[in-house]
Protein backbone atom coordinates (compact mmCIF):
# COMPACT_ATOMS: atom_id res chain seq x y z
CA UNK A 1 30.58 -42.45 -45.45
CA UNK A 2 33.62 -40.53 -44.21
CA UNK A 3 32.63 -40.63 -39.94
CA UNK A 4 33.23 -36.70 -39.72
CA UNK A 5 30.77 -36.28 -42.71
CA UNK A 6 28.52 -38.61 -41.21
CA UNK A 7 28.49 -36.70 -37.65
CA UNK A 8 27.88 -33.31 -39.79
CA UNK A 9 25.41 -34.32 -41.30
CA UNK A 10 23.75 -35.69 -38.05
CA UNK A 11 24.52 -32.25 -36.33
CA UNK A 12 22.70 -30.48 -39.14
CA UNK A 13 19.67 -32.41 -38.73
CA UNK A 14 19.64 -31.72 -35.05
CA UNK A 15 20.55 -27.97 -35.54
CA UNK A 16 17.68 -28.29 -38.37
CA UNK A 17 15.03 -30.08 -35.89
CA UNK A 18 15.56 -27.77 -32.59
CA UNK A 19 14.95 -24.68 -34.37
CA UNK A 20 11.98 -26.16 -35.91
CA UNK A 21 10.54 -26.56 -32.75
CA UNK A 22 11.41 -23.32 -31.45
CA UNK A 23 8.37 -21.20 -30.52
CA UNK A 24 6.26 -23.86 -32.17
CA UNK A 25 2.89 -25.31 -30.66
CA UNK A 26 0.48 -28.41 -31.40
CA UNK A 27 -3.31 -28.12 -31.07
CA UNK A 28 -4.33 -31.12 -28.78
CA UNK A 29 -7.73 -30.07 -27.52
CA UNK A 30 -9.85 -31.13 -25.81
CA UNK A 31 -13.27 -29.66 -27.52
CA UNK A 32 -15.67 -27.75 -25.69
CA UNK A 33 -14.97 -24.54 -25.98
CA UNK A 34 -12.15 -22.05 -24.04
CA UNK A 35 -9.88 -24.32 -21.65
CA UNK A 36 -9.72 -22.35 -18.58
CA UNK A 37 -7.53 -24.68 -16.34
CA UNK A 38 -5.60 -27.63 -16.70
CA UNK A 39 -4.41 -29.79 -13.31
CA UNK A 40 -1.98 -32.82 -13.38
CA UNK A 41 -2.72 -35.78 -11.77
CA UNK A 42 0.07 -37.80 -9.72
CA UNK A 43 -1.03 -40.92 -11.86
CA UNK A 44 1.43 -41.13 -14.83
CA UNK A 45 -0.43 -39.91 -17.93
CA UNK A 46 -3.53 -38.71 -16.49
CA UNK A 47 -4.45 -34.59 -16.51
CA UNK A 48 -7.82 -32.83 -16.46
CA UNK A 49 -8.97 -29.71 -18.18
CA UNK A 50 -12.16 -27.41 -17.67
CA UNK A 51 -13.47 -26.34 -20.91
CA UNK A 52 -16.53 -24.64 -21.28
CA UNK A 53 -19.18 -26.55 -19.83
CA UNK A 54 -17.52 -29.10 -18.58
CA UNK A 55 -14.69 -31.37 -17.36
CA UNK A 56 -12.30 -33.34 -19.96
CA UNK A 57 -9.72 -35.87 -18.86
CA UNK A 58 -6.98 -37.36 -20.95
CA UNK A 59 -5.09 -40.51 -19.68
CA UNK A 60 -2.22 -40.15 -22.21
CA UNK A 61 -0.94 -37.16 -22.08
CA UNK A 62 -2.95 -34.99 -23.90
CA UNK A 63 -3.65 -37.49 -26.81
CA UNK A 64 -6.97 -37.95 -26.44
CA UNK A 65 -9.80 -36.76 -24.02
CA UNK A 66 -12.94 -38.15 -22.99
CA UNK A 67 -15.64 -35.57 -21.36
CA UNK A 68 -15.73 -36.74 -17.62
CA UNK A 69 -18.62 -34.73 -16.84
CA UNK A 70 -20.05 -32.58 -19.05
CA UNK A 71 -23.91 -31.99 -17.94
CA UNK A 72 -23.48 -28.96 -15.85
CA UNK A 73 -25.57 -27.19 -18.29
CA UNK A 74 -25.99 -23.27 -17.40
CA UNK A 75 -23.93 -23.64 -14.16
CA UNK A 76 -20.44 -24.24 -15.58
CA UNK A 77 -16.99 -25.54 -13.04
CA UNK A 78 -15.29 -22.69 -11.90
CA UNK A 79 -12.21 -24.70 -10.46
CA UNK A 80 -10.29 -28.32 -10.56
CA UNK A 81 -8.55 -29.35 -7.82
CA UNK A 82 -6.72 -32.74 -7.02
CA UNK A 83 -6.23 -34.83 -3.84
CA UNK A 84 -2.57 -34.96 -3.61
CA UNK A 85 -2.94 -38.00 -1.53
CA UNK A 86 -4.88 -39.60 -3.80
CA UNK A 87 -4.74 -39.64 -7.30
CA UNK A 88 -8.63 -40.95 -7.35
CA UNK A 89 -10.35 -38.09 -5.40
CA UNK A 90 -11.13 -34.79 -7.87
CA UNK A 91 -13.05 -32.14 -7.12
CA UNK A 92 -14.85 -29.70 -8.75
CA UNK A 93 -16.53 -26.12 -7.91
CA UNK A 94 -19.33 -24.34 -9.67
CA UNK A 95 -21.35 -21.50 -9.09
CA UNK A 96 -24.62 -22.56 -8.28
CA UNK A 97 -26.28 -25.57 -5.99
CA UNK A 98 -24.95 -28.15 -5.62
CA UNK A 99 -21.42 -26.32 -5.58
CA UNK A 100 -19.33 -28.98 -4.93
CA UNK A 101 -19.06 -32.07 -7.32
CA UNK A 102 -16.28 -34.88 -6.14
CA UNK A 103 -15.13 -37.82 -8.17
CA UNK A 104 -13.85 -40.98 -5.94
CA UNK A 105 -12.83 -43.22 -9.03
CA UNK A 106 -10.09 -40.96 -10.54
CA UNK A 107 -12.81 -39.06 -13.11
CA UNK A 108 -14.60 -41.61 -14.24
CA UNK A 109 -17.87 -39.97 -12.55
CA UNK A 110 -19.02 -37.07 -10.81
CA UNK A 111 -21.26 -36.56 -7.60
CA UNK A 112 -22.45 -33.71 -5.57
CA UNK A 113 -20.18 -33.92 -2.67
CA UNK A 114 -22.61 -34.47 0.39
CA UNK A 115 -23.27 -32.55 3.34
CA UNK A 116 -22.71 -29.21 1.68
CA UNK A 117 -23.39 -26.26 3.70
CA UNK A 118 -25.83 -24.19 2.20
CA UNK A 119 -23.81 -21.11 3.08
CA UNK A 120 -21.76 -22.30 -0.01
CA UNK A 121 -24.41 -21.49 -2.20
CA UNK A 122 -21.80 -19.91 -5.00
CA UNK A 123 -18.47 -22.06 -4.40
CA UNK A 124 -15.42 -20.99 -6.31
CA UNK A 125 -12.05 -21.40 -4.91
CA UNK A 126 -11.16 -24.78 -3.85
CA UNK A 127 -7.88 -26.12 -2.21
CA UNK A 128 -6.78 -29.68 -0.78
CA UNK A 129 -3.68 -30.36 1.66
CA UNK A 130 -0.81 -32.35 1.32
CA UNK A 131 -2.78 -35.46 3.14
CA UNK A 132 -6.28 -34.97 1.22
CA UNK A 133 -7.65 -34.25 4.67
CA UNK A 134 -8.40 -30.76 4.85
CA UNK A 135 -10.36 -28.89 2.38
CA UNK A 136 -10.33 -24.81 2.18
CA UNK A 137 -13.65 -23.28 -0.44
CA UNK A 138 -14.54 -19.73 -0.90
CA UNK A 139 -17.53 -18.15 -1.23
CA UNK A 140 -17.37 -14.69 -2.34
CA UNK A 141 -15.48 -13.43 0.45
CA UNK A 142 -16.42 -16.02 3.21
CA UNK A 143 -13.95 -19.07 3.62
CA UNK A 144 -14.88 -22.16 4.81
CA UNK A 145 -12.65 -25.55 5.92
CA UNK A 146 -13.67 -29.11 6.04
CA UNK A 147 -11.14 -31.46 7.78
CA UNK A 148 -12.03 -34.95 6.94
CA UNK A 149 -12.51 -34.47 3.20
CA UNK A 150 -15.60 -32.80 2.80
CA UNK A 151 -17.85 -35.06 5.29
CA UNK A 152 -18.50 -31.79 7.54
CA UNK A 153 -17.74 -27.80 7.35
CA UNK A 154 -16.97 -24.95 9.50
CA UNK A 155 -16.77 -21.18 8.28
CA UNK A 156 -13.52 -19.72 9.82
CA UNK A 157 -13.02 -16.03 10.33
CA UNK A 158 -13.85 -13.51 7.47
CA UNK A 159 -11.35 -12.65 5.20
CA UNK A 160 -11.26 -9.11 5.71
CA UNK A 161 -12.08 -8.20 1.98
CA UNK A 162 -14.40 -5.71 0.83
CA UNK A 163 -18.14 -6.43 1.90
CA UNK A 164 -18.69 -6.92 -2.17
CA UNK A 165 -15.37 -8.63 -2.75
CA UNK A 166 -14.71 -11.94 -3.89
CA UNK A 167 -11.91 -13.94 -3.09
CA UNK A 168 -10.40 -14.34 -6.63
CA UNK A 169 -7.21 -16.96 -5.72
CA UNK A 170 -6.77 -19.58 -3.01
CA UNK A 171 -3.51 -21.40 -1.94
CA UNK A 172 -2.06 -23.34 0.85
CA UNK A 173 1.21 -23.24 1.68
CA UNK A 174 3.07 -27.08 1.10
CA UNK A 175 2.83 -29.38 3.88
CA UNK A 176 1.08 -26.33 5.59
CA UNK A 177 -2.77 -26.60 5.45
CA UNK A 178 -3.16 -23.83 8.10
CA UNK A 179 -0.74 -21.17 5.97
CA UNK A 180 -3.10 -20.34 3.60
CA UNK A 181 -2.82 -16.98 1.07
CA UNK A 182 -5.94 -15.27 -0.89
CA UNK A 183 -6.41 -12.84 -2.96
CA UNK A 184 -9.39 -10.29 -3.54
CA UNK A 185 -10.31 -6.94 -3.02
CA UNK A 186 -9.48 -4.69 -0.12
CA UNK A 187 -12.15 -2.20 -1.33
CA UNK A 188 -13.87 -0.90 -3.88
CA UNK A 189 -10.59 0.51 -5.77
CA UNK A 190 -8.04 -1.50 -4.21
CA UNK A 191 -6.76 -5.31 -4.29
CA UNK A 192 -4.18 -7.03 -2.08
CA UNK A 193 -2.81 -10.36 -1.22
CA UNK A 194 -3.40 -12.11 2.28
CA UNK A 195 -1.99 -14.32 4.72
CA UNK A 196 -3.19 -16.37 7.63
CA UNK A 197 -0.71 -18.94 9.68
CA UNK A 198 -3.38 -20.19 11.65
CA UNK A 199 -5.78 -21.89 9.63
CA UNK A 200 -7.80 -18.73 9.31
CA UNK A 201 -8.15 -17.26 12.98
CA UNK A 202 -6.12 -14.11 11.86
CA UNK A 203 -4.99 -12.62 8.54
CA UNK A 204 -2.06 -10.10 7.71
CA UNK A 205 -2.24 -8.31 4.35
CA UNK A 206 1.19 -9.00 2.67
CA UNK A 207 1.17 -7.47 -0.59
CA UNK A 208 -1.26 -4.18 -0.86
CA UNK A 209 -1.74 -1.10 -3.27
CA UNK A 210 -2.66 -3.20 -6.18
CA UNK A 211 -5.20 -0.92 -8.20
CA UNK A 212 -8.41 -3.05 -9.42
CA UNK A 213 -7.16 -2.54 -12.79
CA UNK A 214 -4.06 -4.71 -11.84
CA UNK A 215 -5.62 -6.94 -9.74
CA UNK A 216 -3.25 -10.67 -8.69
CA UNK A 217 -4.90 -13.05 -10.70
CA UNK A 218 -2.39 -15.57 -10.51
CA UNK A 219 0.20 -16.76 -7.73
CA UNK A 220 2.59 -19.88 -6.98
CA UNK A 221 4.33 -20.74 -3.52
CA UNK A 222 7.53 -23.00 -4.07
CA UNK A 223 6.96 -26.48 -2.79
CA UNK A 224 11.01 -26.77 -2.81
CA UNK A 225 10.95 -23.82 -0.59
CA UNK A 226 7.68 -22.65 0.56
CA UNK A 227 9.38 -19.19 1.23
CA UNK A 228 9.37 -18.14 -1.95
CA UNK A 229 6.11 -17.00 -3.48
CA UNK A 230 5.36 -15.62 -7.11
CA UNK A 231 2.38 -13.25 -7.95
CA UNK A 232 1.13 -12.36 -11.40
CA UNK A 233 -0.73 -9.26 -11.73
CA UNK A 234 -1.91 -7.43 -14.77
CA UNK A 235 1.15 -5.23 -15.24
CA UNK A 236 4.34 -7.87 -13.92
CA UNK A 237 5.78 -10.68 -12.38
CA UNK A 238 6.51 -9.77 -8.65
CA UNK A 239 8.30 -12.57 -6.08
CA UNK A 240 9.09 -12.68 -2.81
CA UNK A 241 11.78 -14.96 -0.76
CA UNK A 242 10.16 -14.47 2.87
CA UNK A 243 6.49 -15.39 2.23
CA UNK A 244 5.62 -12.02 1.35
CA UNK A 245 7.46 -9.85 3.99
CA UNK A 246 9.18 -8.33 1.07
CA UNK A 247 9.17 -7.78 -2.73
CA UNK A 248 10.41 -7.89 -5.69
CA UNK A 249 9.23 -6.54 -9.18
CA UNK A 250 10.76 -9.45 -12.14
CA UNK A 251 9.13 -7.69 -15.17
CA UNK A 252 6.91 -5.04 -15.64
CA UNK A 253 4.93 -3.69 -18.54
CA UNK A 254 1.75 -3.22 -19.46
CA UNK A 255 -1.02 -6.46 -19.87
């Protein structure tokens, strides 16, 4: 075959199989029911997914899943969260006692993590630093910090939300485990982002006037450049480039 027809022919098959997988997606699972969050581990392969009533992992990509813990019965995981440090250490948050479930063998099993506060009665929001050392959990609108992995616990200062509020989002900034931002509700009507630099001592309200109805229920800080931050709210895409200082709407629209 002529070498031009031959690299047509070749381009047309490539032309032919890109557009095929244009807006194009593959059921993988797991089973279980809705998959509410999905979090990578930092061993090749390996990601975990809470569905329903429990936790799946899959140690090829999304191949296959096996239910790593799936007996949580009427008190289903709220949150995932990995030990960046190491790849073996997952934790898990749900709303009722115990509250805190940790894995030390990279999902294989679950435990209640010990020495719980019983403060943390309903834990929800969970977050782990750079080194695996300090650990940040909400409960409703009380915050509390372990700093050598969950063995003991301190409540730091009240995040000033509303006395009924719940903090809805938790994240520390990267290689920053006291710049911490939350999310939740200012009052009754009202929801707005904050900021502490200090591990929790004090808190600045960087992004405010969010009706309830457009509440941030999703956020991102760069790890490139922890400047920039990202906030997904009901009715846009909004970033900022000076950790929330200032603003910037990127689309808009009704949910």
């Amino acid at each position: 075959m002529d070498q031009r027809i031959l690299a047509a022919v070749l381009l047309m098959l490539c032309t032919v199989i890109a557009r095929a997988g244009v807006n194009t997606w593959t059921g993988i699972g797991p089973p279980g029911g809705n998959t509410t969050e999905i979090v990578y581990s930092s061993t090749p392969g390996t990601v975990f997914a809470l569905v329903g009533q429990g936790v799946y992992r899959s140690q090829d990509g999304g191949t296959t899943w096996q239910a790593a813990m799936v007996d949580f019965a009427l008190n289903p995981p709220r949150r995932l969260a990995m030990d960046p440090s190491d790849s073996r250490r997952v934790y898990v948050t749900a709303p009722q006692w115990p509250s805190i479930y940790v894995s030390t063998d990279g999902g294989s099993s679950f435990q209640p993590l010990a020495a719980i506060p019983t403060a943390i009665s309903q834990a929800s929001e969970i977050a782990v630093s750079e080194d695996g050392f300090t650990l940040y959990v909400s409960n409703f609108g009380r915050l509390f910090r372990s700093v050598d992995r969950g063995l003991t616990w301190a409540e730091i200062t009240t995040v000033p939300t509303a006395s009924t509020g719940r903090i809805s989002r938790l994240y520390l900034e990267p290689g920053d485990p006291s710049t911490i931002y939350v999310s939740g509700f200012t009052s009754s009507t009202e929801a707005a982002l904050l900021r502490t630099r200090d591990g929790g001592l004090t808190w600045t309200v960087v992004y405010s006037g969010v009706a309830t109805s457009a509440s941030i229920f999703d956020m991102a800080v760069s790890r490139a450049n922890p400047a920039h931050v990202w906030i997904a709210r009901a009715d846009g895409l909004f970033r900022s480039t000076d950790r929330g200082a200032t603003w910037t709407a990127l689309r808009t629209g009704a949910a």
